[in-house]
C-alpha atoms as a PDB file:
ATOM      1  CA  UNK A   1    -102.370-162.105 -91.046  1.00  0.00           C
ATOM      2  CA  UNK A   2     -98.716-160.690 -90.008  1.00  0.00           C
ATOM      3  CA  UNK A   3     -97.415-162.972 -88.885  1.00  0.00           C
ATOM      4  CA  UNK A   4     -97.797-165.217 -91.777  1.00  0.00           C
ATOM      5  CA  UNK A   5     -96.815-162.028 -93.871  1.00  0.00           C
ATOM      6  CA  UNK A   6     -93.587-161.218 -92.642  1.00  0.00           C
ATOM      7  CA  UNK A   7     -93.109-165.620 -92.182  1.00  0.00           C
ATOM      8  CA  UNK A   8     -93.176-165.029 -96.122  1.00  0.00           C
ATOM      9  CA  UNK A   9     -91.154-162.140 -96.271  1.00  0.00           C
ATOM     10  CA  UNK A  10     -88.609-163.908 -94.050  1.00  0.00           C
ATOM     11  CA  UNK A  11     -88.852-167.187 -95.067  1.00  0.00           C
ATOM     12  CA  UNK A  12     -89.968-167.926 -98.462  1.00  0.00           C
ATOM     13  CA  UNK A  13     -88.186-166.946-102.026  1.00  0.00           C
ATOM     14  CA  UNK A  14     -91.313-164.721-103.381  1.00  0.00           C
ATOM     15  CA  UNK A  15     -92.509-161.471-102.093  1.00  0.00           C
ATOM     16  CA  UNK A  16     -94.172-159.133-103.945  1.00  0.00           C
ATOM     17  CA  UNK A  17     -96.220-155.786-102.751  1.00  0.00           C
ATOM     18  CA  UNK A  18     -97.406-153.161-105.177  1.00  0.00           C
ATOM     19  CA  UNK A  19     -97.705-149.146-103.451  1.00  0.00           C
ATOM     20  CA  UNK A  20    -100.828-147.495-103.877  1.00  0.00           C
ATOM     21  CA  UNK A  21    -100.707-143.669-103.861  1.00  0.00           C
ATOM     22  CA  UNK A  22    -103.980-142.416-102.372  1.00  0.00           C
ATOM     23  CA  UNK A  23    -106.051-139.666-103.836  1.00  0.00           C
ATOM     24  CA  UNK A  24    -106.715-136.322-104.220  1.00  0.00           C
ATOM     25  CA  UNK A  25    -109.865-136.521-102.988  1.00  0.00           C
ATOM     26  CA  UNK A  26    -112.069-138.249-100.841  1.00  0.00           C
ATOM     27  CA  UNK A  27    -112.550-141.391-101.267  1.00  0.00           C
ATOM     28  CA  UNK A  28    -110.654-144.616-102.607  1.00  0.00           C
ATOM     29  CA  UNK A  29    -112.934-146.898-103.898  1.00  0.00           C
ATOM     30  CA  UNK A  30    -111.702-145.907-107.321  1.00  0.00           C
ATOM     31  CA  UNK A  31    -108.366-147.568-106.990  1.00  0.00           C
ATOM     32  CA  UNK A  32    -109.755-150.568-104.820  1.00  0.00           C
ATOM     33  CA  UNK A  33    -111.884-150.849-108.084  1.00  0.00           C
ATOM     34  CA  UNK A  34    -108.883-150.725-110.117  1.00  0.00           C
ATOM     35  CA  UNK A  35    -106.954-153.348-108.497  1.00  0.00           C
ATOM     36  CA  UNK A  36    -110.132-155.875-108.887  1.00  0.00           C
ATOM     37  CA  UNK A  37    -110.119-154.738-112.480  1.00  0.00           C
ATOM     38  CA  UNK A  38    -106.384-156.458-112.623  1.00  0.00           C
ATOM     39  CA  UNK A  39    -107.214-159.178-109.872  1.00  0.00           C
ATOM     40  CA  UNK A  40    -103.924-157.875-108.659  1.00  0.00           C
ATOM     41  CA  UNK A  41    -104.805-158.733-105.062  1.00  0.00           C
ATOM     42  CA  UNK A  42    -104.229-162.056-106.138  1.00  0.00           C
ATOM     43  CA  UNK A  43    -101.064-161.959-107.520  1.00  0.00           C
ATOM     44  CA  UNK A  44     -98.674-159.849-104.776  1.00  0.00           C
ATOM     45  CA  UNK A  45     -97.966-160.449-101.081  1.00  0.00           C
ATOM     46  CA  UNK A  46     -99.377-157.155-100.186  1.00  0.00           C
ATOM     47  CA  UNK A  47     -99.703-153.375-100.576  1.00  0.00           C
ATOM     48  CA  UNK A  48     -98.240-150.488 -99.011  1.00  0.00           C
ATOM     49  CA  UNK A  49     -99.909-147.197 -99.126  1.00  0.00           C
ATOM     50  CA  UNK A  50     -98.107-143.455 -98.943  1.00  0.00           C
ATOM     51  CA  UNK A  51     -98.355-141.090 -96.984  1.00  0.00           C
ATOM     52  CA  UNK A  52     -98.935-137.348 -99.144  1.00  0.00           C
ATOM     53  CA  UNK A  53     -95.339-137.830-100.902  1.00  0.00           C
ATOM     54  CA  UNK A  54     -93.218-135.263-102.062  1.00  0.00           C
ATOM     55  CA  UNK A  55     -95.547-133.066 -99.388  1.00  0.00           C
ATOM     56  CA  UNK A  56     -98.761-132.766-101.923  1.00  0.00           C
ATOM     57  CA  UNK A  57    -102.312-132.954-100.765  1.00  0.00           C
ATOM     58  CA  UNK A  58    -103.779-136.742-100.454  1.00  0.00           C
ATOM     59  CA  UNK A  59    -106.139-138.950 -98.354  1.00  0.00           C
ATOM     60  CA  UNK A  60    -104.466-140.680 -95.556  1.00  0.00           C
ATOM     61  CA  UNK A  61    -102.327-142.707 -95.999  1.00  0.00           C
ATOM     62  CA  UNK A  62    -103.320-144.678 -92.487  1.00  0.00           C
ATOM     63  CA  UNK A  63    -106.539-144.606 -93.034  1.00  0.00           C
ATOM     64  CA  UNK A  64    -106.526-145.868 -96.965  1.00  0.00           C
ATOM     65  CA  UNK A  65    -104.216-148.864 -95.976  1.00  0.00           C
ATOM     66  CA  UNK A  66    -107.029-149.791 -93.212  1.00  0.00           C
ATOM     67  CA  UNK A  67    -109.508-149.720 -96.226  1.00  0.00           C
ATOM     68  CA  UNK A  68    -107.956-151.657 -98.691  1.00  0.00           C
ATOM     69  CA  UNK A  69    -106.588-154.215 -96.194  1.00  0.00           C
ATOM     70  CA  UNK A  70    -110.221-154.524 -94.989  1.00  0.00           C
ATOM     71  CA  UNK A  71    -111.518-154.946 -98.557  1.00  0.00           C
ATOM     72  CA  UNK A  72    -108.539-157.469 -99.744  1.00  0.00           C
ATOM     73  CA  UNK A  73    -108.188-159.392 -96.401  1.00  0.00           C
ATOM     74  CA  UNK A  74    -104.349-158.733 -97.711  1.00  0.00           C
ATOM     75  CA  UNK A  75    -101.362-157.014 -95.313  1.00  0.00           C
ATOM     76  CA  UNK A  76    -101.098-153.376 -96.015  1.00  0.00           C
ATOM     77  CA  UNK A  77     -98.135-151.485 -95.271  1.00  0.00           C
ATOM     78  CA  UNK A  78     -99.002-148.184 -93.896  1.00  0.00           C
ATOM     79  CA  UNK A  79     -96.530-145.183 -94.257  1.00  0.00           C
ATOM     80  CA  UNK A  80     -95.916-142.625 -91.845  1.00  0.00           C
ATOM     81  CA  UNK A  81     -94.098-139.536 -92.725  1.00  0.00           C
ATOM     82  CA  UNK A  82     -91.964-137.616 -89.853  1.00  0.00           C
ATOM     83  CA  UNK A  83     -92.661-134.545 -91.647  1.00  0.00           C
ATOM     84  CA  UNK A  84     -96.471-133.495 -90.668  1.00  0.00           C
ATOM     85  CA  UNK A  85     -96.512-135.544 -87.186  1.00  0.00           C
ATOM     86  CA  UNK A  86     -94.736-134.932 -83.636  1.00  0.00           C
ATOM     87  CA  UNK A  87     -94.133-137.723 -80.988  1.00  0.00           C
ATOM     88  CA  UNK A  88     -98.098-137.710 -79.556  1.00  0.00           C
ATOM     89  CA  UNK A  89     -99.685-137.675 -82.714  1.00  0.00           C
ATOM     90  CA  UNK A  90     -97.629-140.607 -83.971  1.00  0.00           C
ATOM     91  CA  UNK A  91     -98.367-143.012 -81.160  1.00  0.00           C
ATOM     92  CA  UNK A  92    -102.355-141.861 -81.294  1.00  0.00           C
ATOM     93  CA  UNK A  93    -102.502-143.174 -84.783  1.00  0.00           C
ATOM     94  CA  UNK A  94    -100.296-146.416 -84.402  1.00  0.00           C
ATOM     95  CA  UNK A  95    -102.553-147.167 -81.462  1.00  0.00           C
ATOM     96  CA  UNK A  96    -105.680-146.413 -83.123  1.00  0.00           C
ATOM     97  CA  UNK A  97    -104.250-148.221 -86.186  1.00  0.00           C
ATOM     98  CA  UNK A  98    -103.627-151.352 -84.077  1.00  0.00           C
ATOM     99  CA  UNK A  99    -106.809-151.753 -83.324  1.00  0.00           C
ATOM    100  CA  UNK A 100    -107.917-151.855 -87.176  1.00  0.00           C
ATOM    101  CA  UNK A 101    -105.580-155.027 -87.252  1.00  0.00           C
ATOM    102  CA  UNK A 102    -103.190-152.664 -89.369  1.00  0.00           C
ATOM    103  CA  UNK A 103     -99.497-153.223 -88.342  1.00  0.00           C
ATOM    104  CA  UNK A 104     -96.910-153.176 -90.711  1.00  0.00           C
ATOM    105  CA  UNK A 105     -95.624-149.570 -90.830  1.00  0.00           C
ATOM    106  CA  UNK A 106     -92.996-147.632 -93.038  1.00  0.00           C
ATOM    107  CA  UNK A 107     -91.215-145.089 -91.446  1.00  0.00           C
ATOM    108  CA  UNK A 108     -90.032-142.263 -93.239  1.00  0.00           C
ATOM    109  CA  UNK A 109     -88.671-138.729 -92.332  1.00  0.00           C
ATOM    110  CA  UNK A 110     -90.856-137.207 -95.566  1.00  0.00           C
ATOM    111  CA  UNK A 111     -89.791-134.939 -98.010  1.00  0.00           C
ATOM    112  CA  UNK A 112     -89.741-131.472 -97.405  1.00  0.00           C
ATOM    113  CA  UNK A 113     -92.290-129.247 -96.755  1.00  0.00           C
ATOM    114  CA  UNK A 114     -91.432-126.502 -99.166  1.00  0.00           C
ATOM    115  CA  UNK A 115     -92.546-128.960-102.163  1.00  0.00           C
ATOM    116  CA  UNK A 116     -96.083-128.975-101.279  1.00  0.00           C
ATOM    117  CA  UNK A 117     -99.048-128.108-103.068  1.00  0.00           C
ATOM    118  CA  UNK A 118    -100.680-126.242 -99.655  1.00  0.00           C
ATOM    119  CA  UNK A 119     -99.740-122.522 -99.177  1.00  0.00           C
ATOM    120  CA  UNK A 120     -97.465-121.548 -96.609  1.00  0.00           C
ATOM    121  CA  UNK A 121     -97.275-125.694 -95.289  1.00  0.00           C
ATOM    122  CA  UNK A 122     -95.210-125.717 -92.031  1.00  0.00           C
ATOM    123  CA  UNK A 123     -93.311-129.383 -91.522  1.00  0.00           C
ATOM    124  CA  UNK A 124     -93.582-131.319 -87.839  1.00  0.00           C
ATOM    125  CA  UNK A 125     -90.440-132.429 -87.404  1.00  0.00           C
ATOM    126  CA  UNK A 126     -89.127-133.922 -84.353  1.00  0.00           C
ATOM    127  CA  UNK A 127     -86.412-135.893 -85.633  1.00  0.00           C
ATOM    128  CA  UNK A 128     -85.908-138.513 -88.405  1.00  0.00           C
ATOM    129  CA  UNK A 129     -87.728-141.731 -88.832  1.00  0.00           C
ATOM    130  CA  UNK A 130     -85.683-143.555 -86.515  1.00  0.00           C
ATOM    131  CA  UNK A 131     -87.873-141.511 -83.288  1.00  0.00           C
ATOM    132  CA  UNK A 132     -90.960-143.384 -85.305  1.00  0.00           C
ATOM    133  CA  UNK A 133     -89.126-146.912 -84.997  1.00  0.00           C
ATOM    134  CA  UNK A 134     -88.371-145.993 -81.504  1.00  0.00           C
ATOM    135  CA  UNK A 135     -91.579-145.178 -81.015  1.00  0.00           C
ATOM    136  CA  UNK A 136     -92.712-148.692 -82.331  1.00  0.00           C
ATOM    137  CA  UNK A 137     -90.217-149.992 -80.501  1.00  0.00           C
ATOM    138  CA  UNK A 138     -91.774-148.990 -76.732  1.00  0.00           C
ATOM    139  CA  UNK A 139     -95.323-149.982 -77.868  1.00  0.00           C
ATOM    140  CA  UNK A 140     -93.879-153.335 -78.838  1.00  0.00           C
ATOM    141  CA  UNK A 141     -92.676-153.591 -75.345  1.00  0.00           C
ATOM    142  CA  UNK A 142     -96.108-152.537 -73.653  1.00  0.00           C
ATOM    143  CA  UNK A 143     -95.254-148.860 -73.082  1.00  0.00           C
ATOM    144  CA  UNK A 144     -95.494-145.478 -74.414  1.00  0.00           C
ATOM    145  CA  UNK A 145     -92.729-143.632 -75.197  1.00  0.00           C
ATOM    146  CA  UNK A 146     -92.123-141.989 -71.811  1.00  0.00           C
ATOM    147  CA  UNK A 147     -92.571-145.426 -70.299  1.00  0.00           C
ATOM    148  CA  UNK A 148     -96.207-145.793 -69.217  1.00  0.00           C
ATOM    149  CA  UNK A 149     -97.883-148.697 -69.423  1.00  0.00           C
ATOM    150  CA  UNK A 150    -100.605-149.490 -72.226  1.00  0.00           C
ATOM    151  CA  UNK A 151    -103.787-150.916 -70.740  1.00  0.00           C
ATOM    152  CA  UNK A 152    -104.504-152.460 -73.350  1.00  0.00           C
ATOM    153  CA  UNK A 153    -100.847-153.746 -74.767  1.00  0.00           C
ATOM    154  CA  UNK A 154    -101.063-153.360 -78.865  1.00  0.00           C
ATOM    155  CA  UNK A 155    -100.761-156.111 -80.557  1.00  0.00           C
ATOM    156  CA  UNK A 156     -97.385-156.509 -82.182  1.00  0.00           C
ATOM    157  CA  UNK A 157     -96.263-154.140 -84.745  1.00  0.00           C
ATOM    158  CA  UNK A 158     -93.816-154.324 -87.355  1.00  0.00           C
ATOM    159  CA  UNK A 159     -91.334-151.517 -88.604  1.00  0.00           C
ATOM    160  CA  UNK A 160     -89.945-151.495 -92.008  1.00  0.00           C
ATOM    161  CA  UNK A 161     -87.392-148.707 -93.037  1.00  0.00           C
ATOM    162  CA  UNK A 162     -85.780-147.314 -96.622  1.00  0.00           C
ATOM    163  CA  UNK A 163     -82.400-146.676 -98.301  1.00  0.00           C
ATOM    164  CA  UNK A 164     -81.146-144.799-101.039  1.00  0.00           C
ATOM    165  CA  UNK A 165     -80.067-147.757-103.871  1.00  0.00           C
ATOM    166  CA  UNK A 166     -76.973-145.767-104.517  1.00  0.00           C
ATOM    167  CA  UNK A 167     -74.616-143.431-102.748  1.00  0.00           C
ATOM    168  CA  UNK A 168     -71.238-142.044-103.513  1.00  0.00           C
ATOM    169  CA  UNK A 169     -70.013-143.710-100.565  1.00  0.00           C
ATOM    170  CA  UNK A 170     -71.782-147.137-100.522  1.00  0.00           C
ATOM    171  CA  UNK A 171     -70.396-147.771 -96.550  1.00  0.00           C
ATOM    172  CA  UNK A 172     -72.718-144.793 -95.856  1.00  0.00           C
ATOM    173  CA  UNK A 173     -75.316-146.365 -96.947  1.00  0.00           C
ATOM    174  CA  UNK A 174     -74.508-149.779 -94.648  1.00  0.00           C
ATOM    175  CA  UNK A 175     -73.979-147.120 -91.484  1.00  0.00           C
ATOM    176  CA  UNK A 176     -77.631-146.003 -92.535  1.00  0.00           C
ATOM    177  CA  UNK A 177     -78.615-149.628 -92.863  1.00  0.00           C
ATOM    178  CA  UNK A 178     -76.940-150.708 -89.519  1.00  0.00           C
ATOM    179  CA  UNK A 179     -78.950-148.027 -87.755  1.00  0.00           C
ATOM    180  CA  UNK A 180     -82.041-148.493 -88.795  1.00  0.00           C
ATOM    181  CA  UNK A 181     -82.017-152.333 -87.842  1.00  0.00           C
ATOM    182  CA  UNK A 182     -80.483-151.317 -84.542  1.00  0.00           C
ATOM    183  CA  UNK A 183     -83.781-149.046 -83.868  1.00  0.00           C
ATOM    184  CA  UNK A 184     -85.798-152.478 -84.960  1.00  0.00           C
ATOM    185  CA  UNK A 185     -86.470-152.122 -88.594  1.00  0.00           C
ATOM    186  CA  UNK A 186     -87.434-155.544 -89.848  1.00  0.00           C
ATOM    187  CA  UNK A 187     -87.138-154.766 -93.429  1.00  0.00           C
ATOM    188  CA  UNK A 188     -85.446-151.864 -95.525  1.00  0.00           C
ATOM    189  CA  UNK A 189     -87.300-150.695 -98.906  1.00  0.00           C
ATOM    190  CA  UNK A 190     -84.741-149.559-101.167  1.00  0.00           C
ATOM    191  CA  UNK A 191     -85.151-146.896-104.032  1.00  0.00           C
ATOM    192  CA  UNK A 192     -85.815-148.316-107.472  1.00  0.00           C
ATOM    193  CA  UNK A 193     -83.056-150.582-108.769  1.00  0.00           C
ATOM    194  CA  UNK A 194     -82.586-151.081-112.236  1.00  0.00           C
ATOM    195  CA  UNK A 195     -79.140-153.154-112.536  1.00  0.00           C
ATOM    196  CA  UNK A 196     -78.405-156.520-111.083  1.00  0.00           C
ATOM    197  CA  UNK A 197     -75.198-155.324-110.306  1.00  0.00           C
ATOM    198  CA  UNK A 198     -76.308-152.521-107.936  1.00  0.00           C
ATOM    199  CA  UNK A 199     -78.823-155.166-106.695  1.00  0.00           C
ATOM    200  CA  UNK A 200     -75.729-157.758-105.590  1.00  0.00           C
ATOM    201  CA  UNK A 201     -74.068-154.705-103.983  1.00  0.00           C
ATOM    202  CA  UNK A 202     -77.032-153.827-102.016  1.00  0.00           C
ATOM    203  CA  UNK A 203     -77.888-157.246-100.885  1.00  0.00           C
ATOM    204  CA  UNK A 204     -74.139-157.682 -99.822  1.00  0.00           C
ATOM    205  CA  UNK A 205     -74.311-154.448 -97.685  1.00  0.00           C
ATOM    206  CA  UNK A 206     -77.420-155.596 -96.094  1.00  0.00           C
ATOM    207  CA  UNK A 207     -75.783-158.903 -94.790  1.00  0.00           C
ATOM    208  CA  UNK A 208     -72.664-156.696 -93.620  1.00  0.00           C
ATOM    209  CA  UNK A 209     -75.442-154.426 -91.842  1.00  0.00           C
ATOM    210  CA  UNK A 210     -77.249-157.240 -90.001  1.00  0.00           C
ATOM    211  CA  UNK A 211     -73.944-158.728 -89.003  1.00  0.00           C
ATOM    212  CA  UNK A 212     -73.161-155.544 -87.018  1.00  0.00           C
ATOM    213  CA  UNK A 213     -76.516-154.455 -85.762  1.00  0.00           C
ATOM    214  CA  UNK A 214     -76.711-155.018 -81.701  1.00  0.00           C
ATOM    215  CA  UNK A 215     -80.274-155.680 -82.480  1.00  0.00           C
ATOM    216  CA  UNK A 216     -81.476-159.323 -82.433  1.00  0.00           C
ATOM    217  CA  UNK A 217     -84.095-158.855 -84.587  1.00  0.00           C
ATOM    218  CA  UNK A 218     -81.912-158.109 -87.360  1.00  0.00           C
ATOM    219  CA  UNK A 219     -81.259-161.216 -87.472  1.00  0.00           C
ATOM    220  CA  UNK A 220     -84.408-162.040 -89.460  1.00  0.00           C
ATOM    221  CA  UNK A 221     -84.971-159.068 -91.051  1.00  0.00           C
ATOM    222  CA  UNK A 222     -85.358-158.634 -95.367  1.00  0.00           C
ATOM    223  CA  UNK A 223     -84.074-156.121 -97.985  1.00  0.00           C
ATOM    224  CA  UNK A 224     -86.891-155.824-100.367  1.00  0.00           C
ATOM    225  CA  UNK A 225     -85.529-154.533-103.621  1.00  0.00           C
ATOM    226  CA  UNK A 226     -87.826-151.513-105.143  1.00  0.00           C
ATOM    227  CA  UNK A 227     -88.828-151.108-108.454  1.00  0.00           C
ATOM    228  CA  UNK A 228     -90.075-148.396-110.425  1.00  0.00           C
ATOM    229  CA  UNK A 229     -91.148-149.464-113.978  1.00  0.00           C
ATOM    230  CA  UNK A 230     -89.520-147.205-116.809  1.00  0.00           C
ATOM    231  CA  UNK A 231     -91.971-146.792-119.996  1.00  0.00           C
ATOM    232  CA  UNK A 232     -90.867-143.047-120.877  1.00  0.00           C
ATOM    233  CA  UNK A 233     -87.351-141.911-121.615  1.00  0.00           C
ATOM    234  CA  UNK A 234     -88.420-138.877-119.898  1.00  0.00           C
ATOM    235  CA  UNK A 235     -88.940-140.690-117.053  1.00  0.00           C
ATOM    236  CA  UNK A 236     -85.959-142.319-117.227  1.00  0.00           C
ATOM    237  CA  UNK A 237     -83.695-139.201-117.577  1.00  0.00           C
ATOM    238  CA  UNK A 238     -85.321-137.208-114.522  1.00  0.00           C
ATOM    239  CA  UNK A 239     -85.182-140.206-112.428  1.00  0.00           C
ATOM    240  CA  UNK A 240     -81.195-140.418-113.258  1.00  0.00           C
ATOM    241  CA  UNK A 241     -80.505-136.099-113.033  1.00  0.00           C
ATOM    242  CA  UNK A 242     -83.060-135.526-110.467  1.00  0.00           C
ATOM    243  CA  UNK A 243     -83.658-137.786-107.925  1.00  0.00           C
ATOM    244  CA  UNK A 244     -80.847-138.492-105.022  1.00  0.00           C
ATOM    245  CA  UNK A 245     -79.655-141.917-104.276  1.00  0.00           C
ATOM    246  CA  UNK A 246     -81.437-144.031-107.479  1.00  0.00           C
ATOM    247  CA  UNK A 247     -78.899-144.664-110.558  1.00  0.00           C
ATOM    248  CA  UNK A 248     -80.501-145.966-113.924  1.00  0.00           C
ATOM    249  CA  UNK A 249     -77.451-147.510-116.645  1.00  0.00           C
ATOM    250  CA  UNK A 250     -76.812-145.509-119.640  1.00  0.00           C
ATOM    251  CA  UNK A 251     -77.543-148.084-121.836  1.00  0.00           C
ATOM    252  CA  UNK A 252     -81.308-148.221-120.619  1.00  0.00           C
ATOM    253  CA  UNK A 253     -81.319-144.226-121.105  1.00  0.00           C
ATOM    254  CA  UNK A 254     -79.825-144.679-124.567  1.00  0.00           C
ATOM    255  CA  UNK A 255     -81.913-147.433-125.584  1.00  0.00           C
ATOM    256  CA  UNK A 256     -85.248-145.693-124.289  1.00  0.00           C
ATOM    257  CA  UNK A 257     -83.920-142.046-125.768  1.00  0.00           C
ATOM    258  CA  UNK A 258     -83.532-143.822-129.082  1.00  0.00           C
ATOM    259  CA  UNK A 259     -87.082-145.995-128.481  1.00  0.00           C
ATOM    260  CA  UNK A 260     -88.616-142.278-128.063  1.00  0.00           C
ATOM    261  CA  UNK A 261     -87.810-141.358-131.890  1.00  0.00           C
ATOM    262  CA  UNK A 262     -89.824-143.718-133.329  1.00  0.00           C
ATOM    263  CA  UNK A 263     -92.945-142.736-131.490  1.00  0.00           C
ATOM    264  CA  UNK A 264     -94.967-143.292-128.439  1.00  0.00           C
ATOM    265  CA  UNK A 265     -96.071-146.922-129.163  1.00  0.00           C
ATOM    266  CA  UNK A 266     -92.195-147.795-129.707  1.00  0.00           C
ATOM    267  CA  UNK A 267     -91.626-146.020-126.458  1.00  0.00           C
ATOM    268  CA  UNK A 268     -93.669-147.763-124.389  1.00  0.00           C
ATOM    269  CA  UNK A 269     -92.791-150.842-126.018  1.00  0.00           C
ATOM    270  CA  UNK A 270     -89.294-150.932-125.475  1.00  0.00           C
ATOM    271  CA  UNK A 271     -89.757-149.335-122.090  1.00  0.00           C
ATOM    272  CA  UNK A 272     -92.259-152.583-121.040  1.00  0.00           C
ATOM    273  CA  UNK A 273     -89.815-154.642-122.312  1.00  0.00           C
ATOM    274  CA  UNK A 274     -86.702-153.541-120.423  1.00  0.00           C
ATOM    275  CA  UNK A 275     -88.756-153.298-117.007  1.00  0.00           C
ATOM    276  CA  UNK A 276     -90.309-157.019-117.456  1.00  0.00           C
ATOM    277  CA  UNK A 277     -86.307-157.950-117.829  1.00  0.00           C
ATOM    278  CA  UNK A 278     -84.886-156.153-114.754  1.00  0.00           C
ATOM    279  CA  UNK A 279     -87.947-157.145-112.492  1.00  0.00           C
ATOM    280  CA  UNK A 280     -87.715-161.090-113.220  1.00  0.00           C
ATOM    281  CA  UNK A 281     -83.441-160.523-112.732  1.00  0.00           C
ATOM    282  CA  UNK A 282     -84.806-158.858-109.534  1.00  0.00           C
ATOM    283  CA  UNK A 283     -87.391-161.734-108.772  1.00  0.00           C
ATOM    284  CA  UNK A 284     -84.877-164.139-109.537  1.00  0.00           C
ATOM    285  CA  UNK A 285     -81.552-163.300-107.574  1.00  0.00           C
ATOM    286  CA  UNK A 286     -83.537-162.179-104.700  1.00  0.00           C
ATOM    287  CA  UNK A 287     -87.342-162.793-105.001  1.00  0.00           C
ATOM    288  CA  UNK A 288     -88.708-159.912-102.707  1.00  0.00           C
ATOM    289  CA  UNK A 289     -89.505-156.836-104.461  1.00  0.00           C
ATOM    290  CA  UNK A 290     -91.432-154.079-103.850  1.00  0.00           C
ATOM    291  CA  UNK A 291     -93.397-152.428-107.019  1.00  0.00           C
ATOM    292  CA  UNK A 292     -93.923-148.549-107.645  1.00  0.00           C
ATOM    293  CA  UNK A 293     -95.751-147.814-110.794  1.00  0.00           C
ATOM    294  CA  UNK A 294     -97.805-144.501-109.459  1.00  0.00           C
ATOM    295  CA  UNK A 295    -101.182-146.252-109.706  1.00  0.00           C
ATOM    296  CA  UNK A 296    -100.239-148.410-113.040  1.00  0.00           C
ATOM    297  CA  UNK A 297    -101.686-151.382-111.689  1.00  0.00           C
ATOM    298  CA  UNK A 298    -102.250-153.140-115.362  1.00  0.00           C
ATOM    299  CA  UNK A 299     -98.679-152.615-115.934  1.00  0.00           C
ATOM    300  CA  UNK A 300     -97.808-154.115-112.219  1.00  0.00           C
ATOM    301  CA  UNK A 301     -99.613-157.051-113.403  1.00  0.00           C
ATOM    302  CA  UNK A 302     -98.512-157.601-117.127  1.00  0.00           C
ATOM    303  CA  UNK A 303     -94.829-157.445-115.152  1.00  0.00           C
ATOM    304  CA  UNK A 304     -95.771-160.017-112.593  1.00  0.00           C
ATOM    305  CA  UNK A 305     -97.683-162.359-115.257  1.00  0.00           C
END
């Protein structure tokens, strides 16, 4: 199932997986429900699921990819966040993982503690997400990470990374780039991109990046161009004051600002409309995009129809 997963990722022109942002509570089912309700299973590549982002309370992320691969017989991407796991606890759940058959992994370093919804939440943090792809990297080779040998080996896993879609210094975000696919990363996630432009920049740096990794397995490896659907000129202004390293055009802000004053239904309309336009330019100068819509999964698949 991987293998012919990343084979896509790496060697055909589409590639499309949808995140899934597990629950406050305990159980699933009501997304996996959702998705049938869309027969989006049948229309992406495959799903990624998050691990309790921006530090709030949700099922596992691990655990809720193995359940929805399991139910889809599609290639989950499971994320791991730095933040709530040290060195021992990260290879116990990649091994336990592997033998669900779930092995494509995210690696992040997590946002911060402080924003969480838990009183007095303490982060784990041993280092950034590179120790994770390090990590991955040892148990690819048959060992742990202080070099014991695995009895049995896991079966192959495969690291994927992020970047930032915009920085004031775009070589920082190469060096970033160049790092991550020296520690193995075989594809990098971006932020949400919402200008072709930014998207031939990014796809430029990428080459640059894989051109000076020391890693061999860069050679191969995919930027997957994110995408976060804009419906709500609120949206689109926090997105563009608030949050680091994503850039959305004025003329989308102005357009969606104005869209807002003639109602909700307008709103939404407009906002639909300038989304379906950026994610087929994204589909067609690159073809592999990755699709955040916090759940949205009808408007994931009106975009994708």
């Amino acid at each position: 199932m991987f293998e012919k997963f990343c084979d896509v990722l790496c060697l055909e022109k589409n590639f499309i997986t949808v995140e899934i942002n597990p629950p406050h509570g305990a159980s699933i089912d009501g997304i996996i429900a959702e998705i049938k309700k869309y027969n989006l299973h049948e229309k992406v590549t495959g799903f990624s699921c998050t691990d309790n982002p921006l530090a709030k309370l949700k099922m596992s992320g691990v655990l809720s990819a193995i359940k929805v691969q399991q139910t889809f017989g599609k290639p989950v991407i499971a994320t791991m966040s730095m933040r709530d796991k040290n060195k021992l606890s990260l290879q116990s759940t990649l091994l336990g993982a592997n033998d669900f058959d779930l092995r494509c992994i995210l690696a992040l370093t997590g946002d911060p503690a402080k924003f969480s919804d838990q009183p007095d939440v303490k982060g784990v943090l041993e280092r950034d997400s590179t120790l994770l792809l390090s990590i991955i990297h040892h148990l690819n080779k048959g060992v742990d990470y202080s070099n014991k040998q695995l009895n049995p080996a896991p079966k192959p896993i495969y690291p994927f990374a992020v970047s930032n879609a915009t920085a004031k210094d775009m070589n920082s975000l190469k060096k970033r780039m160049v790092k991550k696919l020296n520690y193995g990363a075989r594809a990098i996630i971006t932020q949400p991109v919402y200008d072709v432009d930014n998207a031939k920049e990014l796809l430029a740096l990428f080459e640059e990046a894989k051109e000076e990794s020391i890693r061999d397995t860069a050679k191969e490896a995919q930027l997957v161009l994110g995408q976060f659907p804009i419906v709500r000129a609120k949206t689109a202004n926090f997105i563009n004051d608030k949050v680091p390293g994503i850039s959305v055009p004025k003329s989308i802000i102005d357009e969606m600002n104005l869209a807002s004053m003639d109602g909700e239904e307008r709103e939404q309309e407009v906002g639909f409309a300038l989304s379906k336009r950026i994610f087929d330019e994204m589909m067609e100068i690159h073809g592999k995009v990755h699709l955040m819509t916090h759940n949205r999964f009808d408007l994931c698949s009106e975009l994708i129809e």
